[in-house]
C-alpha atoms as a PDB file:
ATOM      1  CA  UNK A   1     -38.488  26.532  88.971  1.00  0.00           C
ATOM      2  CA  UNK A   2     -41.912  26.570  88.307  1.00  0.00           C
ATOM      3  CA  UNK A   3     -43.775  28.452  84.988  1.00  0.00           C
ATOM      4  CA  UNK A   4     -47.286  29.691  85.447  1.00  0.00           C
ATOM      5  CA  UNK A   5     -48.962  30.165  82.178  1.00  0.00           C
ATOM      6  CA  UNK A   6     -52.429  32.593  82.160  1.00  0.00           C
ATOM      7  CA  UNK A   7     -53.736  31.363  79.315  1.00  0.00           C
ATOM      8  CA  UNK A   8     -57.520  32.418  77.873  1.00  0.00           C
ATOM      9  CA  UNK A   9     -59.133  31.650  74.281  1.00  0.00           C
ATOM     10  CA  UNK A  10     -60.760  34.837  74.363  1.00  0.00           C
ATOM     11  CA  UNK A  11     -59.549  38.605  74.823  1.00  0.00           C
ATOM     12  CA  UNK A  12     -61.115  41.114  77.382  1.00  0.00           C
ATOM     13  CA  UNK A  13     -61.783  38.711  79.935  1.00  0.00           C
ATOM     14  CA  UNK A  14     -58.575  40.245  82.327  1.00  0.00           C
ATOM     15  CA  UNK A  15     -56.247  38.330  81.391  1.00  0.00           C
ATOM     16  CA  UNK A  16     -53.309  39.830  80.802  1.00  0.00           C
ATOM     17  CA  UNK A  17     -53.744  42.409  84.387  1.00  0.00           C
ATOM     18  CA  UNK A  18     -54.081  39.170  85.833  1.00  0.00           C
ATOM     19  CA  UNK A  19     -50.736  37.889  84.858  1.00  0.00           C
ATOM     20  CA  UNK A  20     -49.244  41.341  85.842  1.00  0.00           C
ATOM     21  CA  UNK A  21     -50.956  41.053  89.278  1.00  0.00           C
ATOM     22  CA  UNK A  22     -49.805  37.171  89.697  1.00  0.00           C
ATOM     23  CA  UNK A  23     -46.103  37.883  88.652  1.00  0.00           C
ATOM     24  CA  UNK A  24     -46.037  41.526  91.025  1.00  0.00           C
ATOM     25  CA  UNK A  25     -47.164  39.011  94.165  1.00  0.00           C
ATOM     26  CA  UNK A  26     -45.271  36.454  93.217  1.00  0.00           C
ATOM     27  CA  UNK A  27     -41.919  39.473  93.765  1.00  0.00           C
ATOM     28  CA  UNK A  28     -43.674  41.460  96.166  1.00  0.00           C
ATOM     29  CA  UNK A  29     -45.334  39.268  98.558  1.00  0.00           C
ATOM     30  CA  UNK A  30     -43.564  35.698  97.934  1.00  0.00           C
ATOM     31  CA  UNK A  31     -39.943  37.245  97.393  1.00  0.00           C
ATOM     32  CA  UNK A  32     -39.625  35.326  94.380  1.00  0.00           C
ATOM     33  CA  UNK A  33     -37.099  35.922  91.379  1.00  0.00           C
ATOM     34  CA  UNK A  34     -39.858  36.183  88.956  1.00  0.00           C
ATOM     35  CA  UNK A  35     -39.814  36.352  85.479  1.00  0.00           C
ATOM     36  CA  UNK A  36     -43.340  37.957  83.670  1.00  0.00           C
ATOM     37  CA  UNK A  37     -42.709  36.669  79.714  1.00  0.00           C
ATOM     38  CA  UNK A  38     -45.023  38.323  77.390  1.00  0.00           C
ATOM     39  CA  UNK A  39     -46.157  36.674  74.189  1.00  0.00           C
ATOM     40  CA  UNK A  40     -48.946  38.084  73.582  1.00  0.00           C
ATOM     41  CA  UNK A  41     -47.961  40.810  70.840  1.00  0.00           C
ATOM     42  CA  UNK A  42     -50.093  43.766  72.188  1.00  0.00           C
ATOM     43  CA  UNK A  43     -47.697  44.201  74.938  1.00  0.00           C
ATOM     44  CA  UNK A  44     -50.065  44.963  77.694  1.00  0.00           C
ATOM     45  CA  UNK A  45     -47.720  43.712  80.513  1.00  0.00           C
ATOM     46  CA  UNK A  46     -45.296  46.290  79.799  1.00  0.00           C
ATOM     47  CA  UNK A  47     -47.838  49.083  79.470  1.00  0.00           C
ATOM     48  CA  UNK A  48     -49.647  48.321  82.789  1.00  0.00           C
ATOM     49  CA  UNK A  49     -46.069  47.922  84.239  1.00  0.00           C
ATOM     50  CA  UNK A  50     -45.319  51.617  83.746  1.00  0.00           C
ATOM     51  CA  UNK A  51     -42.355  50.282  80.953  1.00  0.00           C
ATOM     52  CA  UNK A  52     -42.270  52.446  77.628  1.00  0.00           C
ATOM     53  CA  UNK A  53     -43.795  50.467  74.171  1.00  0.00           C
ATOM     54  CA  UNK A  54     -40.896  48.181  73.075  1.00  0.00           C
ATOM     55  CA  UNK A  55     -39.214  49.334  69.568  1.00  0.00           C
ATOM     56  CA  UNK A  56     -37.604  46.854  68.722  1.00  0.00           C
ATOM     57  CA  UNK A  57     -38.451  43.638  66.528  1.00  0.00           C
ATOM     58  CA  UNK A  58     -37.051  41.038  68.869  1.00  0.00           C
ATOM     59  CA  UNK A  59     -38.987  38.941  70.786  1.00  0.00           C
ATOM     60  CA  UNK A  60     -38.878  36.377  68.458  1.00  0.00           C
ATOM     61  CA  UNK A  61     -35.336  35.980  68.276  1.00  0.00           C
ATOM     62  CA  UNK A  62     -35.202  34.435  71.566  1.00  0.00           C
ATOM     63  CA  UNK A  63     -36.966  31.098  69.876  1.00  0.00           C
ATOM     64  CA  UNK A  64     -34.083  31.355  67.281  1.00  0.00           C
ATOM     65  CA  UNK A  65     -30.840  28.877  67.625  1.00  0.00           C
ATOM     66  CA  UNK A  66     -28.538  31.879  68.629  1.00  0.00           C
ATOM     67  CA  UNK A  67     -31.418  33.917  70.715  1.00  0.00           C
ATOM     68  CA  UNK A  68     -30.371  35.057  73.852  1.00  0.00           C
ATOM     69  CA  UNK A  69     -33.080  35.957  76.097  1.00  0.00           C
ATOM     70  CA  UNK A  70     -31.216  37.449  79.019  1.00  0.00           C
ATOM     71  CA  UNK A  71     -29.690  40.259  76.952  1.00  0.00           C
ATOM     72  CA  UNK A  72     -33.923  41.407  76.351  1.00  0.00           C
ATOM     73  CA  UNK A  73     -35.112  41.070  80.194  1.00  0.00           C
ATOM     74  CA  UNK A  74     -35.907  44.176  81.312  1.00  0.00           C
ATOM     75  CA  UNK A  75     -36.031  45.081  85.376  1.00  0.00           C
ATOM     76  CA  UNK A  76     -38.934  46.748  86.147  1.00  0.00           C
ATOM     77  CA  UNK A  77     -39.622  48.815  88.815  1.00  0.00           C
ATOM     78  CA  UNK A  78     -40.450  46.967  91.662  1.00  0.00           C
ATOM     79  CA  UNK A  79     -37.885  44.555  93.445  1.00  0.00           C
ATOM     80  CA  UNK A  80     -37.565  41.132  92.322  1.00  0.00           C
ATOM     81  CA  UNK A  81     -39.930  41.198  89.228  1.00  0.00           C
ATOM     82  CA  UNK A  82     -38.326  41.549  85.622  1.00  0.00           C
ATOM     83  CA  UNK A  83     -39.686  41.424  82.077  1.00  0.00           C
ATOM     84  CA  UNK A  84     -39.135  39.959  78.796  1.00  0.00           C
ATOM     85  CA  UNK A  85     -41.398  42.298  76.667  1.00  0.00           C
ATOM     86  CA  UNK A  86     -43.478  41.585  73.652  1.00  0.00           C
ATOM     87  CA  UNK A  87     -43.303  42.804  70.992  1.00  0.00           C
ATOM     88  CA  UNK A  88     -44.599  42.984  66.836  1.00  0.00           C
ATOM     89  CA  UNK A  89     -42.342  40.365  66.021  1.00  0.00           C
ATOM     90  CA  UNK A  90     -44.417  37.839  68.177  1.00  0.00           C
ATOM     91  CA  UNK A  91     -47.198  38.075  65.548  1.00  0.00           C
ATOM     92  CA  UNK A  92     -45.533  35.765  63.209  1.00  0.00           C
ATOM     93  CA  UNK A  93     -44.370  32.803  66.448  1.00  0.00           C
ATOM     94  CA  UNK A  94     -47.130  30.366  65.447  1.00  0.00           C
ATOM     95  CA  UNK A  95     -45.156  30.353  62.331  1.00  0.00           C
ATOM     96  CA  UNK A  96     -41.824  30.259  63.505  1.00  0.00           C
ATOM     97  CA  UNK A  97     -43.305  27.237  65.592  1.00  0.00           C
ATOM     98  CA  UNK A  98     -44.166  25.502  62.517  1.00  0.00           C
ATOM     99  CA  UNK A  99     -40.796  26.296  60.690  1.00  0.00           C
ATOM    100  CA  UNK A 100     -38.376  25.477  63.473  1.00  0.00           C
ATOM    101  CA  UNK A 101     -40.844  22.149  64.511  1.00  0.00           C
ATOM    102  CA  UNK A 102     -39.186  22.148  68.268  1.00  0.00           C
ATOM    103  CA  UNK A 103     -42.143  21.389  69.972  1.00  0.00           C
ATOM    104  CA  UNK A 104     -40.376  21.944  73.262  1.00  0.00           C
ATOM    105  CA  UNK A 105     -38.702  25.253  72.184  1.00  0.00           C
ATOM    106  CA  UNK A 106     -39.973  27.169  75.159  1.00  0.00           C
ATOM    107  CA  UNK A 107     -39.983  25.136  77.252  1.00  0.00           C
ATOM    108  CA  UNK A 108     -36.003  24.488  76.717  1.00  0.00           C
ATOM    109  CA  UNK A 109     -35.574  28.488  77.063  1.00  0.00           C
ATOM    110  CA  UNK A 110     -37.574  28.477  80.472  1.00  0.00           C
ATOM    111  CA  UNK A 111     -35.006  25.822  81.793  1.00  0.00           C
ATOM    112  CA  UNK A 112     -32.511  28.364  80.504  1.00  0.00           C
ATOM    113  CA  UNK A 113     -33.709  31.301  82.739  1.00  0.00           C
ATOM    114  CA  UNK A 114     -35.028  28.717  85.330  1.00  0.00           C
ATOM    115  CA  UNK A 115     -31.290  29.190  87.078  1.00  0.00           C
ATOM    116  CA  UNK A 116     -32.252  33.237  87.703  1.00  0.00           C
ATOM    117  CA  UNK A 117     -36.029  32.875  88.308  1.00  0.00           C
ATOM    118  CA  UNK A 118     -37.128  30.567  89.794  1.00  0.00           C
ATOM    119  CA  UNK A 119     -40.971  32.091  89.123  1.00  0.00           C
ATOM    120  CA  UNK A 120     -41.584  32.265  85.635  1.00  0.00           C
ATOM    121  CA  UNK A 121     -45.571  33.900  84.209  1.00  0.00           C
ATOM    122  CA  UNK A 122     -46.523  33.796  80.767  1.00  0.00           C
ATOM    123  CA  UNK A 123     -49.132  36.163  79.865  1.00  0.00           C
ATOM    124  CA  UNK A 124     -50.232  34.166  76.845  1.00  0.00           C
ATOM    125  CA  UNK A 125     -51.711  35.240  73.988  1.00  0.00           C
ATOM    126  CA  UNK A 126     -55.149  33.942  73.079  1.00  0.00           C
ATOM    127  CA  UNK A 127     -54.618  31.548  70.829  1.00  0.00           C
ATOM    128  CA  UNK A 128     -54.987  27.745  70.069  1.00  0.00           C
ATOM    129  CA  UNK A 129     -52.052  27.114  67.769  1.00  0.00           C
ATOM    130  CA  UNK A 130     -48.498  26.322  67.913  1.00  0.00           C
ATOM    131  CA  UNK A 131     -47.824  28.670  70.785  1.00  0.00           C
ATOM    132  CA  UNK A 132     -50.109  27.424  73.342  1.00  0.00           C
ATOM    133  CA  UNK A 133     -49.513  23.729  72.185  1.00  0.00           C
ATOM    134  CA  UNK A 134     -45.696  24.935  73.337  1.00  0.00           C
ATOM    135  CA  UNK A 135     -46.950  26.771  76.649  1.00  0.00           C
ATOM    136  CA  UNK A 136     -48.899  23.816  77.502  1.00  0.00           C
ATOM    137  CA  UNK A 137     -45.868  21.307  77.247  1.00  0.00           C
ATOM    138  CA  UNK A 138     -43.815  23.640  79.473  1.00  0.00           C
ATOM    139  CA  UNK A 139     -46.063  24.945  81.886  1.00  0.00           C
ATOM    140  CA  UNK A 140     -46.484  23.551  85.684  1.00  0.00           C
ATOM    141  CA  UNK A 141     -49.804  25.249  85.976  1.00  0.00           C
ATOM    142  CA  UNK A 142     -52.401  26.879  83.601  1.00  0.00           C
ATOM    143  CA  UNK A 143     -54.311  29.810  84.793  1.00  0.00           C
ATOM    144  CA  UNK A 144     -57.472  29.816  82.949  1.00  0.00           C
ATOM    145  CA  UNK A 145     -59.206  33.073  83.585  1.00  0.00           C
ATOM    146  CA  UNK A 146     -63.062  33.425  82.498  1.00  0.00           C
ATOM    147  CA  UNK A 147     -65.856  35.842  82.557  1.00  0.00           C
ATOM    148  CA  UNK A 148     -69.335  35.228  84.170  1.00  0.00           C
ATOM    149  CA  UNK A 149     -70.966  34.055  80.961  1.00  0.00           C
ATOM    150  CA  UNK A 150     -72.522  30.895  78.603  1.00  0.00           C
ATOM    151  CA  UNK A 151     -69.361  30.860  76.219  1.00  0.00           C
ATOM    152  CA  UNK A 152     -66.995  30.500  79.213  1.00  0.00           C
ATOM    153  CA  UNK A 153     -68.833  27.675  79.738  1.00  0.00           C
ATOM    154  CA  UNK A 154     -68.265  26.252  76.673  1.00  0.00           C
ATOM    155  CA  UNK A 155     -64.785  27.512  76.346  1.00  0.00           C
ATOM    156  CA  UNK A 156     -63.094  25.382  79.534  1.00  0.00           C
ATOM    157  CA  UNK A 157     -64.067  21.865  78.208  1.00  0.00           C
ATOM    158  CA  UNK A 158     -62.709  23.253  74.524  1.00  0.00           C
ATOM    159  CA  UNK A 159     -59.653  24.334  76.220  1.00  0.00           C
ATOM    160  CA  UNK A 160     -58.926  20.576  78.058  1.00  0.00           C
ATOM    161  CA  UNK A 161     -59.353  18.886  75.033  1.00  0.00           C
ATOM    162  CA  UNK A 162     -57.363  20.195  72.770  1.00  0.00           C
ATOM    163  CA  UNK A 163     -54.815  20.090  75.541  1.00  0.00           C
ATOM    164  CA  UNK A 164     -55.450  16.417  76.482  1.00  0.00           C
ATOM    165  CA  UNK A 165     -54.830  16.048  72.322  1.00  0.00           C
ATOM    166  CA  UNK A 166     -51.750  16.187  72.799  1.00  0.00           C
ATOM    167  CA  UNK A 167     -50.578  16.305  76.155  1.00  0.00           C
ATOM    168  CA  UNK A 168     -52.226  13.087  78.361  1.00  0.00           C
ATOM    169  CA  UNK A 169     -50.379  14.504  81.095  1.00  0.00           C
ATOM    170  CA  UNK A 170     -50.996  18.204  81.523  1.00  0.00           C
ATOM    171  CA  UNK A 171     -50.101  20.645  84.250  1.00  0.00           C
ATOM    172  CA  UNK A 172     -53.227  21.237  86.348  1.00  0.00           C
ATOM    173  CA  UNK A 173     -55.538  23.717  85.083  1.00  0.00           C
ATOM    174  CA  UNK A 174     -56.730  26.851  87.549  1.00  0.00           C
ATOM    175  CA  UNK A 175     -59.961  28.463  85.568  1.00  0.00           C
ATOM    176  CA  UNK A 176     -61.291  31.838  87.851  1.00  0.00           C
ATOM    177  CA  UNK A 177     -64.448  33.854  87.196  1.00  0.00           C
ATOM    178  CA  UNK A 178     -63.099  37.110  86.360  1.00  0.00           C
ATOM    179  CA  UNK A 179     -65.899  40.510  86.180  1.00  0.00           C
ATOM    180  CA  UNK A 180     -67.934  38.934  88.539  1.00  0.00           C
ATOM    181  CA  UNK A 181     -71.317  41.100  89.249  1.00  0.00           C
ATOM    182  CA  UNK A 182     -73.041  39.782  92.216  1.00  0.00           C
ATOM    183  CA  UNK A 183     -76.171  42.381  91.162  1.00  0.00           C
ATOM    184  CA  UNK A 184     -76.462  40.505  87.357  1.00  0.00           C
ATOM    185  CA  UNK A 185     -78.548  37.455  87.441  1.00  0.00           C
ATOM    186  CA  UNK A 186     -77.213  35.789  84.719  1.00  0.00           C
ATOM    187  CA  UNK A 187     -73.371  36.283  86.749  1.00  0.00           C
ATOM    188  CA  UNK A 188     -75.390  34.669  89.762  1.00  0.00           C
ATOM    189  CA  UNK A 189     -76.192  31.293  87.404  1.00  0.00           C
ATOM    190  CA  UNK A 190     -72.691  31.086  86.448  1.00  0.00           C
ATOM    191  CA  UNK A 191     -71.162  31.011  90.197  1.00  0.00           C
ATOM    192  CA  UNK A 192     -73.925  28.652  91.110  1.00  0.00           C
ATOM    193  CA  UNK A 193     -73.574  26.217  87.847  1.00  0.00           C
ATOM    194  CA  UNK A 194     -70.480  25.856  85.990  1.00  0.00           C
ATOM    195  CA  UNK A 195     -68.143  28.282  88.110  1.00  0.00           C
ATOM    196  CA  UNK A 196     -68.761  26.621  91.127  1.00  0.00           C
ATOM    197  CA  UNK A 197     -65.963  26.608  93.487  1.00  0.00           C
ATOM    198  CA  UNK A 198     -63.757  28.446  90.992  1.00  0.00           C
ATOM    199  CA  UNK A 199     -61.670  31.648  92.632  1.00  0.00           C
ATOM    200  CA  UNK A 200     -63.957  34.624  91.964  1.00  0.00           C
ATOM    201  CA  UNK A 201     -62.492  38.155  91.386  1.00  0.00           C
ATOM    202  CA  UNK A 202     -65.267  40.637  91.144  1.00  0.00           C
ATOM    203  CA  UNK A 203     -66.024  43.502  89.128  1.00  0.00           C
ATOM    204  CA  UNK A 204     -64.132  46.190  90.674  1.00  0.00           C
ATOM    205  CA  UNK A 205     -63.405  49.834  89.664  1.00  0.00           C
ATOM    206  CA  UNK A 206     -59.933  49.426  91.872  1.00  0.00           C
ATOM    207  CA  UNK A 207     -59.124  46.481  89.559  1.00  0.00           C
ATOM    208  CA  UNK A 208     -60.122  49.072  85.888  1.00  0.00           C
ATOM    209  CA  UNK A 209     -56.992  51.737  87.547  1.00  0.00           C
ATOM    210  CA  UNK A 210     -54.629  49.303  86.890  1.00  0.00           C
ATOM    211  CA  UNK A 211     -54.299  50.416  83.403  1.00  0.00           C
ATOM    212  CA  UNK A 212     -55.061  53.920  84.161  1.00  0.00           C
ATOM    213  CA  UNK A 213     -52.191  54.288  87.091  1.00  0.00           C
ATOM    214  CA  UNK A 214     -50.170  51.769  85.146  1.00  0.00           C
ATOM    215  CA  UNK A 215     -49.470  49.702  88.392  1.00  0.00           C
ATOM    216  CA  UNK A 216     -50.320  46.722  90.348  1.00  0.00           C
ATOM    217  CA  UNK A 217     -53.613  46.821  92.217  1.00  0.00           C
ATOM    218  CA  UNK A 218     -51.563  45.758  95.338  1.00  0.00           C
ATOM    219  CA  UNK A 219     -49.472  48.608  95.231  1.00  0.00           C
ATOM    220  CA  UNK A 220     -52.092  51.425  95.613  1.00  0.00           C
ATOM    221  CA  UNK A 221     -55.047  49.549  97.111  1.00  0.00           C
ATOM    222  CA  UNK A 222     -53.900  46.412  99.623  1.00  0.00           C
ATOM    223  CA  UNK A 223     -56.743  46.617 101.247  1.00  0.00           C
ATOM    224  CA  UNK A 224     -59.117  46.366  99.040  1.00  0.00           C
ATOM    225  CA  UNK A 225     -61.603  43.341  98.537  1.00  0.00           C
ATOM    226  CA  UNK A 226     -60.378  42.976  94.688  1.00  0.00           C
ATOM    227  CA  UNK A 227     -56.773  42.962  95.911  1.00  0.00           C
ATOM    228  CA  UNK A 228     -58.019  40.950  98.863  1.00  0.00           C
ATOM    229  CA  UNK A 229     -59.638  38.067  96.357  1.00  0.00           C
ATOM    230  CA  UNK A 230     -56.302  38.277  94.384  1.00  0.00           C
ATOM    231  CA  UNK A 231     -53.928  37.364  97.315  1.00  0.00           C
ATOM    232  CA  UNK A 232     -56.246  34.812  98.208  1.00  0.00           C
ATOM    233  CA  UNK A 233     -55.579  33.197  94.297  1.00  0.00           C
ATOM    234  CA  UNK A 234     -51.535  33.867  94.457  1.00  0.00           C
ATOM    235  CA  UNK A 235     -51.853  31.911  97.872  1.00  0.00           C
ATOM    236  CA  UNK A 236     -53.683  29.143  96.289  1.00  0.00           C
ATOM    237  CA  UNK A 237     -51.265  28.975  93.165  1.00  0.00           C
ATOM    238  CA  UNK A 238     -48.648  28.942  95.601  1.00  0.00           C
ATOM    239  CA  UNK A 239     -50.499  25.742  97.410  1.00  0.00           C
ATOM    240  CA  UNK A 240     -50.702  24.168  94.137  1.00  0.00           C
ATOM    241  CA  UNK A 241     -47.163  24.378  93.597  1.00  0.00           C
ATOM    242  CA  UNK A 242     -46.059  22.819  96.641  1.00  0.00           C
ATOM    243  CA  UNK A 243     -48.144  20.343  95.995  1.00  0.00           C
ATOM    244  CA  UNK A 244     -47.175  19.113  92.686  1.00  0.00           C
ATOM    245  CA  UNK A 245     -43.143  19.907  93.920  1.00  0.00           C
ATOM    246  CA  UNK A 246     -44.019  16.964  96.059  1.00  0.00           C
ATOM    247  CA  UNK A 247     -45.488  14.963  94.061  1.00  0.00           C
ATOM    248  CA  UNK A 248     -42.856  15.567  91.353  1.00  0.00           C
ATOM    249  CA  UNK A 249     -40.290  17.604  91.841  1.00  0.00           C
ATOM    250  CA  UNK A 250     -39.491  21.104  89.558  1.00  0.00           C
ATOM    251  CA  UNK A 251     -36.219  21.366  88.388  1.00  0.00           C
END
């Protein structure tokens, strides 16, 4: 099993059609079980999946003593790739965190579901509190996705320390320039200075129909460079994988 966290400090940046895009190639193209786990409460992984809003209050529960988190997967529509949806109830985890004091909570319930999917994505919500502190004990690798400007490059050395706070030995860290504008000068800098040799997805208007067709960009546009760019990260995440399965084995 391995769990692949997209994790960001900041909304807007892409995040969460990234983790929708990661967990559809992960089904689609690797032919892995795969698990996308929402937490962030505005439930955009279910939207741009084509699912209907969740009604329910229960995405908590799962975190709970007696949650069971197979009874809320949902299968989605495309082979292999299933979803445990967000919803309000999430809003209130940092304090469940704090109340139940498990610090390895989800990670526990990701060993749980490990035995059905062996791909598990967390589109994270963009916090630092007691949820990422818990995503970053459990995860295998952190997707860090950024946009092309000066507070990204703050926000990547704020992100490793308050991991390295309390975890000395964190999963490798993945940042990619996300909204890249080869035209803007100031996008230019950022490539060239602290984004260099990070995964670049650019700007694209094939990427912005994700949300309005409610689908994967690789179902509807394979070809293009955005989807393209994107294979070209999966494949890398994949690489990354292997490499740390070596190195120390996932469960």
């Amino acid at each position: 099993m391995a769990l692949i966290a997209v994790y960001s400090v900041k909304g807007g940046v892409g995040k969460t059609t990234l983790a929708v895009d990661m967990a559809w190639r992960s089904a689609a193209v690797s032919h892995h079980s795969t698990l996308l786990w929402d937490l962030d409460p505005q439930g955009g992984a279910g939207w741009l999946l084509g699912l209907p809003n969740n009604p329910g209050k229960r995405a908590a529960s799962v975190f709970h003593r007696e949650g069971k988190p197979r009874e809320l997967v949902t299968a989605t529509r495309y082979r292999g790739l299933s979803l445990l949806q967000s919803d309000e109830s999430l809003r209130s985890l940092s304090l469940t965190f704090a109340r139940i004091g498990k610090r390895k909570r989800l990670a526990r319930i990701a060993a749980l579901l490990a035995a059905e999917y062996p791909r598990i994505i967390i589109d994270c919500p963009p916090v630092l509190n007691e949820i990422s502190d818990q995503v970053f004990a459990a995860a295998d690798l952190l997707i860090v996705p950024l946009s092309p400007s000066p507070l990204s490059a703050r926000a990547l050395p704020m992100i490793r320390e308050e991991i390295l706070k309390n975890h000395p030995r964190h999963p490798p860290i993945l940042p990619v320039l996300l909204m890249y504008d080869a035209r803007r000068k100031l996008h230019r800098e950022a490539h060239a200075g602290f984004a260099a040799g990070w995964p670049v997805i650019p700007m694209n208007s094939m990427i912005e129909q994700t949300a309005s067709r409610r689908a994967p960009l690789g179902t509807f546009a394979a070809a293009s460079e955005a989807s393209q760019r994107l294979q070209r990260l999966w494949d890398g995440v994949e690489a990354k994988l292997a490499l740390r399965a070596l190195s120390s084995p996932l469960p």
